[in-house]
Protein backbone atom coordinates (compact mmCIF):
# COMPACT_ATOMS: atom_id res chain seq x y z
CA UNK A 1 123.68 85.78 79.76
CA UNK A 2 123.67 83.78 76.78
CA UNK A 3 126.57 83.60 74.58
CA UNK A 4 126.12 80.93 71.90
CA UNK A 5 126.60 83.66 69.32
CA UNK A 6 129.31 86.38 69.89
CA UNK A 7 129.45 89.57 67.78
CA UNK A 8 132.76 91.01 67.84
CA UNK A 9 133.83 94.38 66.60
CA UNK A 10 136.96 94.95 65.31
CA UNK A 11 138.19 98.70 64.80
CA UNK A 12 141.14 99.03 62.97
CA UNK A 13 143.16 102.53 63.68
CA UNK A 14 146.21 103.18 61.15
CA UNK A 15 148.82 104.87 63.62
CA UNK A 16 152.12 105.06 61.95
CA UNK A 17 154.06 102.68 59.73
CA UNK A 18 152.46 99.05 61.04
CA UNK A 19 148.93 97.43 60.82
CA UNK A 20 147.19 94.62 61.39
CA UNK A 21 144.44 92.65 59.38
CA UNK A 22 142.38 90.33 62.17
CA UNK A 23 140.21 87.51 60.66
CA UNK A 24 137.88 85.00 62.47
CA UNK A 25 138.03 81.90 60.65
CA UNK A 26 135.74 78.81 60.48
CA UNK A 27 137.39 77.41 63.40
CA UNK A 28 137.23 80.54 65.49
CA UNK A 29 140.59 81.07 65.87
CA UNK A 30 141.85 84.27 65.42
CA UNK A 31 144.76 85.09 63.39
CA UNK A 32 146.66 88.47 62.83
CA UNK A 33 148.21 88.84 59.11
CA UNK A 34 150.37 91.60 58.26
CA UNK A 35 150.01 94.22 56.14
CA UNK A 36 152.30 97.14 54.62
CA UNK A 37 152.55 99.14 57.84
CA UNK A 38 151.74 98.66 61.91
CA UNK A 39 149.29 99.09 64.87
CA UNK A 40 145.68 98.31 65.21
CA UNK A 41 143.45 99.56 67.90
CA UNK A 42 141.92 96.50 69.01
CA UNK A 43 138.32 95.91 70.78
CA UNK A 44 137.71 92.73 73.42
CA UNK A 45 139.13 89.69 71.96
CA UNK A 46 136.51 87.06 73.55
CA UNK A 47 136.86 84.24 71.25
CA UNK A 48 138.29 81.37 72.96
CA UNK A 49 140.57 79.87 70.57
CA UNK A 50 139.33 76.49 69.07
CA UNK A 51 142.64 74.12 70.02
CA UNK A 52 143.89 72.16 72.52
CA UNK A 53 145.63 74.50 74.90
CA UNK A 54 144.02 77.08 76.86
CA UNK A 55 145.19 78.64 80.47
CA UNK A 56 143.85 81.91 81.53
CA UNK A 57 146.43 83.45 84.00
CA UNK A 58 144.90 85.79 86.62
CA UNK A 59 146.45 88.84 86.77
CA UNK A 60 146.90 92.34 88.99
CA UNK A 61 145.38 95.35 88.30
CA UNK A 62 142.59 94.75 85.87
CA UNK A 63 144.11 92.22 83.29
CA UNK A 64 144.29 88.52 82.97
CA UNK A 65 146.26 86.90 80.47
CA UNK A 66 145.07 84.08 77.65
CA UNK A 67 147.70 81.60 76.50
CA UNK A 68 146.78 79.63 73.48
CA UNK A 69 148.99 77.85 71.08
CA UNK A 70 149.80 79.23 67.08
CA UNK A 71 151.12 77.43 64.37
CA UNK A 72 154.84 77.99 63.61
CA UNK A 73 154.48 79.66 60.53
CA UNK A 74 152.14 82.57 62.40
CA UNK A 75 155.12 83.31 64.83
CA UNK A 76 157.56 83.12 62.14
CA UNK A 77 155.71 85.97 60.47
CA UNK A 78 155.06 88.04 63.82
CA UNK A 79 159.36 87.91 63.63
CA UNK A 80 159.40 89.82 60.62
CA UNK A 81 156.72 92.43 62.00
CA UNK A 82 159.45 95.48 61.85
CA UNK A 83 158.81 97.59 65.05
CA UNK A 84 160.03 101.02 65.80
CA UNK A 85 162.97 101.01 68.90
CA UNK A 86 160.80 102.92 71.60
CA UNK A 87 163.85 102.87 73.86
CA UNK A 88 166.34 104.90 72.51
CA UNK A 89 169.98 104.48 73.91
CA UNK A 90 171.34 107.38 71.48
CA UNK A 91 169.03 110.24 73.04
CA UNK A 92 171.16 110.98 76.74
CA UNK A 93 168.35 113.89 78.61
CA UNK A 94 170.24 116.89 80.14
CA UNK A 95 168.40 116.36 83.44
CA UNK A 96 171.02 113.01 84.02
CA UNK A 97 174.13 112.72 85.39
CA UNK A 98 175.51 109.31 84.85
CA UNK A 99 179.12 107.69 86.15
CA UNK A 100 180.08 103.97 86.63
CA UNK A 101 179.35 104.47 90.58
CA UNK A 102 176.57 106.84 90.72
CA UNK A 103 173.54 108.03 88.46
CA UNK A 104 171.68 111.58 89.57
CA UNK A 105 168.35 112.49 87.82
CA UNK A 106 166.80 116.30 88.52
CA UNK A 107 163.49 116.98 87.93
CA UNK A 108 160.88 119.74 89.04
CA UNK A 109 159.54 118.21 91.66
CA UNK A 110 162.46 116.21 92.73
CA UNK A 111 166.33 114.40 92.72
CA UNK A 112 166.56 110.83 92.61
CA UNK A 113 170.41 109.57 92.92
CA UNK A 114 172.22 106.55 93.51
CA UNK A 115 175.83 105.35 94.28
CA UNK A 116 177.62 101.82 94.53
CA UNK A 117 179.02 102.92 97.95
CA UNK A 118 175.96 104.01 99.58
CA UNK A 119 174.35 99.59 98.99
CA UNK A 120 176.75 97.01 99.20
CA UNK A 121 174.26 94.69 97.37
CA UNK A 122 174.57 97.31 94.34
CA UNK A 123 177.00 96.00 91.93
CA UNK A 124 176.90 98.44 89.01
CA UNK A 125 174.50 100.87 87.01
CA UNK A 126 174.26 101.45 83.47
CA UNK A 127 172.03 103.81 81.03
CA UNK A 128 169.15 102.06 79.51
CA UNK A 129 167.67 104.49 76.95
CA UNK A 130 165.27 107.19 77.08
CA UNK A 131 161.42 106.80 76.06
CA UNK A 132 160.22 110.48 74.29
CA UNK A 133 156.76 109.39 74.77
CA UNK A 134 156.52 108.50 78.23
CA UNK A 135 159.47 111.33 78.96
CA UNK A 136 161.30 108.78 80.97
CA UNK A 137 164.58 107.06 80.67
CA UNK A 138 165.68 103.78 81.97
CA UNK A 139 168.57 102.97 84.64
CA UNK A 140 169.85 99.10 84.80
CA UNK A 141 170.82 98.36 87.85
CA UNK A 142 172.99 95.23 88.47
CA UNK A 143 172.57 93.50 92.20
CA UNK A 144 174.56 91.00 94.26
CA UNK A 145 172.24 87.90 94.35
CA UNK A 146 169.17 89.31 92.45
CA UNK A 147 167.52 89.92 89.07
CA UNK A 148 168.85 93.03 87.08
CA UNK A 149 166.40 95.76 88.01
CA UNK A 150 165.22 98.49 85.09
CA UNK A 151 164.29 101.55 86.70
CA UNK A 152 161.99 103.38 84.92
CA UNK A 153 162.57 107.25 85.83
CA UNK A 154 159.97 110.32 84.84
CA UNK A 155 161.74 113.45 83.44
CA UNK A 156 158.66 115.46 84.66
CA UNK A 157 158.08 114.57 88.30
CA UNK A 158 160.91 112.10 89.21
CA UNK A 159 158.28 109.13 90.13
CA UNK A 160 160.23 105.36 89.72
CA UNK A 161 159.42 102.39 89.38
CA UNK A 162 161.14 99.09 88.99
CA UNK A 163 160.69 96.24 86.18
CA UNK A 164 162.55 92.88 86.20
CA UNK A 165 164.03 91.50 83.68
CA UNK A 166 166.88 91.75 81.10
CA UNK A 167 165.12 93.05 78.15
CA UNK A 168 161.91 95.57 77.82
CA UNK A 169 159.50 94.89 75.35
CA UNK A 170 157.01 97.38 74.76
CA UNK A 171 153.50 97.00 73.01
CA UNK A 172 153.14 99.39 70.56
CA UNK A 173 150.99 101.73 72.13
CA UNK A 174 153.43 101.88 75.00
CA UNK A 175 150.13 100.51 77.51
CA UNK A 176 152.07 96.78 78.32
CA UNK A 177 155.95 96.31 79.06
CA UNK A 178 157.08 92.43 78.94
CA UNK A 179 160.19 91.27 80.10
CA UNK A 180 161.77 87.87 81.22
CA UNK A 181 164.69 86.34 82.97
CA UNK A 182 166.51 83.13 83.27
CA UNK A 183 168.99 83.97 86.29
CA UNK A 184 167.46 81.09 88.75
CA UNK A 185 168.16 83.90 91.45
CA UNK A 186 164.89 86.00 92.43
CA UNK A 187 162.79 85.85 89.29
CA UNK A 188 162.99 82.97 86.97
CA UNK A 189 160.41 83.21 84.00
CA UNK A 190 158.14 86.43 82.60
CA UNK A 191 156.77 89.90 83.81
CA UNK A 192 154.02 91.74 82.75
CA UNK A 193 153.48 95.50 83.29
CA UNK A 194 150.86 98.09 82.68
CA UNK A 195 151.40 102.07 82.40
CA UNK A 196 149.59 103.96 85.08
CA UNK A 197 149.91 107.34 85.75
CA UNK A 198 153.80 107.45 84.28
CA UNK A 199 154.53 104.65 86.52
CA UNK A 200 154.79 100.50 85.59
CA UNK A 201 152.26 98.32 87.60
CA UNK A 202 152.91 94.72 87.73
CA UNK A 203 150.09 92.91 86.11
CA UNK A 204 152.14 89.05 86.31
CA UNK A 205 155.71 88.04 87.93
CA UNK A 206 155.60 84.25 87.74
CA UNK A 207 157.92 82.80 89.84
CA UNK A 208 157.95 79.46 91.81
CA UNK A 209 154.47 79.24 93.17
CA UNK A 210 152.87 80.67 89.65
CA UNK A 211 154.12 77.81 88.26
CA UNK A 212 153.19 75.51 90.61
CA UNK A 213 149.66 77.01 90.80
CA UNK A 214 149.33 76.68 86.73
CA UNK A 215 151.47 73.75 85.86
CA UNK A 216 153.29 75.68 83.65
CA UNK A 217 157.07 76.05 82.66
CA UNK A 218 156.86 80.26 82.27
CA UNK A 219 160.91 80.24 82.31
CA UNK A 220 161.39 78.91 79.28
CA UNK A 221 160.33 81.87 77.35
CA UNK A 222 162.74 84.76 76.10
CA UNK A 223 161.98 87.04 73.71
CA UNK A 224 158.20 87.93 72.20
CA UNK A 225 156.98 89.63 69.60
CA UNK A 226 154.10 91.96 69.78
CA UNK A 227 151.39 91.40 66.98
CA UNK A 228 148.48 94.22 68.55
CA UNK A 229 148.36 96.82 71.62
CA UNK A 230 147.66 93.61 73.80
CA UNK A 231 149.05 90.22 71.84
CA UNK A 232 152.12 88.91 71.81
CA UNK A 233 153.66 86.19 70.20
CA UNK A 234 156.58 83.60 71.84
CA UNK A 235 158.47 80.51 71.97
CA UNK A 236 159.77 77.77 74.16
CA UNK A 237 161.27 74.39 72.77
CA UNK A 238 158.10 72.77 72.51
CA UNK A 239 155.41 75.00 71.15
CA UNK A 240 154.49 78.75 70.03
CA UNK A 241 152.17 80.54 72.25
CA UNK A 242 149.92 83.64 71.76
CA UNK A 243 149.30 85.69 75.12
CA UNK A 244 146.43 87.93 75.09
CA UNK A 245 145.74 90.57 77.64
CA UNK A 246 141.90 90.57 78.80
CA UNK A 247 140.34 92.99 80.41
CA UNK A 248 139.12 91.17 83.64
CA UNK A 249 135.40 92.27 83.06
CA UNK A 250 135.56 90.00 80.48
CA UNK A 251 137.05 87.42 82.83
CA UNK A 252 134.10 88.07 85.50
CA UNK A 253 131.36 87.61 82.03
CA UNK A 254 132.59 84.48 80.72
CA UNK A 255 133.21 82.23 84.14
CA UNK A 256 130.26 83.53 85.48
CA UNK A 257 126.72 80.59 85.68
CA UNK A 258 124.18 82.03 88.50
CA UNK A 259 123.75 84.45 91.21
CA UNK A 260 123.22 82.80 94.26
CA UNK A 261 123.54 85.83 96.55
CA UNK A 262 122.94 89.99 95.30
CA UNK A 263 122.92 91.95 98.63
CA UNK A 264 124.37 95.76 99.51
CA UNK A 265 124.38 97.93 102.94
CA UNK A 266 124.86 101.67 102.89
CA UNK A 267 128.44 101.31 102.48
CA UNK A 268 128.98 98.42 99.48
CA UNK A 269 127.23 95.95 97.10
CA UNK A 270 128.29 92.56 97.84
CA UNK A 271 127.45 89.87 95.14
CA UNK A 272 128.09 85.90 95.70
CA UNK A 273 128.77 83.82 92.15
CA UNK A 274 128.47 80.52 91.09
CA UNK A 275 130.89 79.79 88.40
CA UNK A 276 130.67 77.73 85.21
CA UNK A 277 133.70 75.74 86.81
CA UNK A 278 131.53 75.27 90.15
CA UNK A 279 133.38 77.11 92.54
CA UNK A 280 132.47 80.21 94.30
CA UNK A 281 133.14 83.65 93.65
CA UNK A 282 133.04 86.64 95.89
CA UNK A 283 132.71 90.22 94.37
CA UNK A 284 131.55 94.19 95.74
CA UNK A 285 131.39 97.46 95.39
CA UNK A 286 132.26 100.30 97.61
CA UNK A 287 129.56 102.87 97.07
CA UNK A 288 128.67 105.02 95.26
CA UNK A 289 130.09 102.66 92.69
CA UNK A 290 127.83 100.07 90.97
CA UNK A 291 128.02 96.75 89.79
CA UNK A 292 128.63 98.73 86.49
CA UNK A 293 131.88 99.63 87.17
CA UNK A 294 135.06 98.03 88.48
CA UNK A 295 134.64 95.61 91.38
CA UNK A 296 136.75 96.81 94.74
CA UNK A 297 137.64 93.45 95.48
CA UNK A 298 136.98 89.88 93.99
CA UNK A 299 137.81 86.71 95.69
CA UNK A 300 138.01 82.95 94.30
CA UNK A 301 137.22 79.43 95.75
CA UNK A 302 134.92 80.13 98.47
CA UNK A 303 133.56 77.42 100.63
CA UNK A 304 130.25 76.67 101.43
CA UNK A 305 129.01 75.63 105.14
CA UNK A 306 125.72 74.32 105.94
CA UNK A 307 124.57 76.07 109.03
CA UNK A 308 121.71 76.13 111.93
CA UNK A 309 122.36 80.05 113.81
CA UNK A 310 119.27 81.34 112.70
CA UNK A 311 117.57 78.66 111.04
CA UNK A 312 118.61 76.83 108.46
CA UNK A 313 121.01 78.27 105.91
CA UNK A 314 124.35 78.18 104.44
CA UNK A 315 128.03 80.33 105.23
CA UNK A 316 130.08 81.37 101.72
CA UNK A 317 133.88 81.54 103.23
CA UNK A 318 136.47 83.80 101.26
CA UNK A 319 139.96 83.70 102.61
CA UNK A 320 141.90 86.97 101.66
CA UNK A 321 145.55 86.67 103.17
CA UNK A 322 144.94 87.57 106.55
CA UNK A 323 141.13 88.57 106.05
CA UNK A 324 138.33 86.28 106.39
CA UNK A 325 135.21 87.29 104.74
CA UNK A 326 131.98 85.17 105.81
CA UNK A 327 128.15 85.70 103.65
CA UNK A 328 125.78 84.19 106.09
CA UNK A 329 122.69 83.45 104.21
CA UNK A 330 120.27 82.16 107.35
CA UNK A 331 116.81 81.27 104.79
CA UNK A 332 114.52 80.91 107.38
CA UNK A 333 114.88 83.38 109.71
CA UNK A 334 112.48 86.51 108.97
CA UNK A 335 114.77 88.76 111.60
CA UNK A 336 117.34 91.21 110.73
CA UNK A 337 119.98 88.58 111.04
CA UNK A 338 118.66 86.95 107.97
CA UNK A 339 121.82 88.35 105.68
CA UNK A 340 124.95 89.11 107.32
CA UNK A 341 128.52 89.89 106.22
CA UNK A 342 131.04 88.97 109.18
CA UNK A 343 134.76 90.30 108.57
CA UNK A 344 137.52 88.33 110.48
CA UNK A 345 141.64 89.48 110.82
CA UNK A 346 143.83 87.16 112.08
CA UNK A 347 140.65 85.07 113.52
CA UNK A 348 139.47 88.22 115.21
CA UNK A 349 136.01 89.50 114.35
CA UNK A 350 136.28 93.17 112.99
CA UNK A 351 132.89 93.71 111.69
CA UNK A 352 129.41 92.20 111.61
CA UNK A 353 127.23 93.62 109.87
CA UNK A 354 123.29 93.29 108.20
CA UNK A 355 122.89 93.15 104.46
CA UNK A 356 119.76 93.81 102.24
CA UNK A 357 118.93 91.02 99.63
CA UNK A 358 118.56 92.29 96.54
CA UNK A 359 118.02 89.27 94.32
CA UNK A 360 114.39 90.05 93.54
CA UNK A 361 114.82 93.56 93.02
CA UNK A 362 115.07 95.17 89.46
């Protein structure tokens, strides 16, 4: 694909009392000025920022993050950006019952409660706020040796779940929830969540080894401001940052250079990557999906073995925790052997199975 000239469409949706005016300078640096009122519905952001910083974060679910530096006075201004309180402390719902021990929430479908004496480790609870558009409401809960823990709590159905952190920042159209923490405890640094299905995913949690991986200090932010539905705007003592939230399709289009293997059986599409970085990527497709839609699993940093089984030929290697996924693509052989997918656990061999090349098929 080529991409030496990029089109981008920008919608703009007037929601409430907020907007935002995006404009793609000569430098190709994308800047967000504000206007009388809020929100913007934004398209894929796939300029790459023309400055000296640039670290894409891989994240869960289906976003990856972009971190490129702003000037000062473009944070500055995101400060200003007056946003509407989408946790509300003064709205307490009927449906909880709250104490300085215990907290009891009744819904249809189910009770959750909780008490100091029934968890040692529990050191005290507290009312967050309620959210009217999510019809949830928040629960801190304080532990013995351990982040503070937001419980997020649906009025309708009673399904939890948990975000770290001290403060929650919502995007304004209530899709991304960022919070951060400083404790030096369990969580030192930012987290990242996405709404699903009235319950908050964790998209990024950086902690030691996210650091280490990016060579990047991720504790020294605090608070952000949101300047779309997925940009924000921070701080640390040395620079101002934007983070962007990609979609990872967009992620798997820009690294990708060359196919080097397109092959499927009558269970999944398996697809091996070169990458404009030169490593190795791993991708498929449990059927019926296609390549068209999301990918069931994608791994990184494969290795490549030259090998004689059937011929000459080469192994792709893709370590997945305790999965080891193995392409063997034997070029000489004309057998059925000649494109095979072997499937290790724990060094045991689980599955061996023949693939059909596709690579000259339209």
């Amino acid at each position: 694909m080529n991409f030496t000239t990029i089109i981008l469409t920008i919608l703009l949706l007037s929601v409430s009392t907020k907007e935002y005016r995006i404009i793609n300078n000569a430098k190709d640096r994308l800047e967000i000025k504000l206007k009388n009122s809020l929100n913007s519905k934004q398209i894929i952001d796939t300029i790459k920022p023309n400055n000296d910083f640039y670290l894409l974060i891989r994240g869960n679910e289906n976003y990856d993050i972009i971190l490129t530096t702003i000037k000062k006075e473009d944070y500055e201004e995101a400060k200003q950006i007056k946003t509407t309180q989408l946790l509300d402390k003064t709205i307490f719902p009927s449906q909880l019952n709250l104490t300085e021990s215990c907290y009891t929430v009744k819904t249809p479908i189910k009770t959750i409660k909780t008490c100091l004496e029934d968890d040692d480790e529990l050191i005290s609870v507290s009312y967050r706020g309620f959210i009217k558009k999510l019809n949830s409401c928040v629960i801190y809960e304080n532990w013995f040796e351990s982040t503070v823990s937001n419980l997020l709590i649906n009025l309708e159905d009673g399904s939890t779940s948990y975000i770290s952190g001290y403060e929650l920042i919502f995007s304004p159209n209530l899709k991304f929830i960022y919070s951060y923490a400083n404790d030096g405890i369990d969580f030192d640094g930012i987290s990242l969540y996405q709404m699903i299905d009235k319950k908050a995913h964790p998209i990024l949690i950086t902690d030691y080894d996210i650091e280490e991986k990016y060579k990047f200090d991720f504790s020294s932010f605090g608070k952000v401001y949101w300047v779309s539905d997925s940009s924000f705007y921070a701080s640390n003592d040395k620079a101002y940052y934007k983070f962007k939230i990609q979609d990872k399709q967009i992620t798997y289009r820009n690294e990708y250079k060359e196919n080097i293997i397109h092959s499927e059986n009558n269970k999944f599409i398996i697809k091996v990557d070169k990458l404009k970085d030169g490593t190795i990527r791993y991708t498929s497709w449990n059927k019926p999906n296609t390549t068209k839609d999301r990918p069931s699993l994608v791994l990184y940093n494969g290795e490549v073995e030259q090998q004689t089984k059937y011929g000459s030929g080469f192994d792709y290697r893709f370590d997945n925790g305790e999965y080891l996924y193995v392409i063997e693509n034997n070029i000489e052989t004309t057998s059925a052997k000649r494109l095979m997918l072997r499937l290790y656990k724990n060094s045991d061999e689980i599955l061996y199975t023949s693939l059909t090349g596709l690579n000259k098929k339209k």
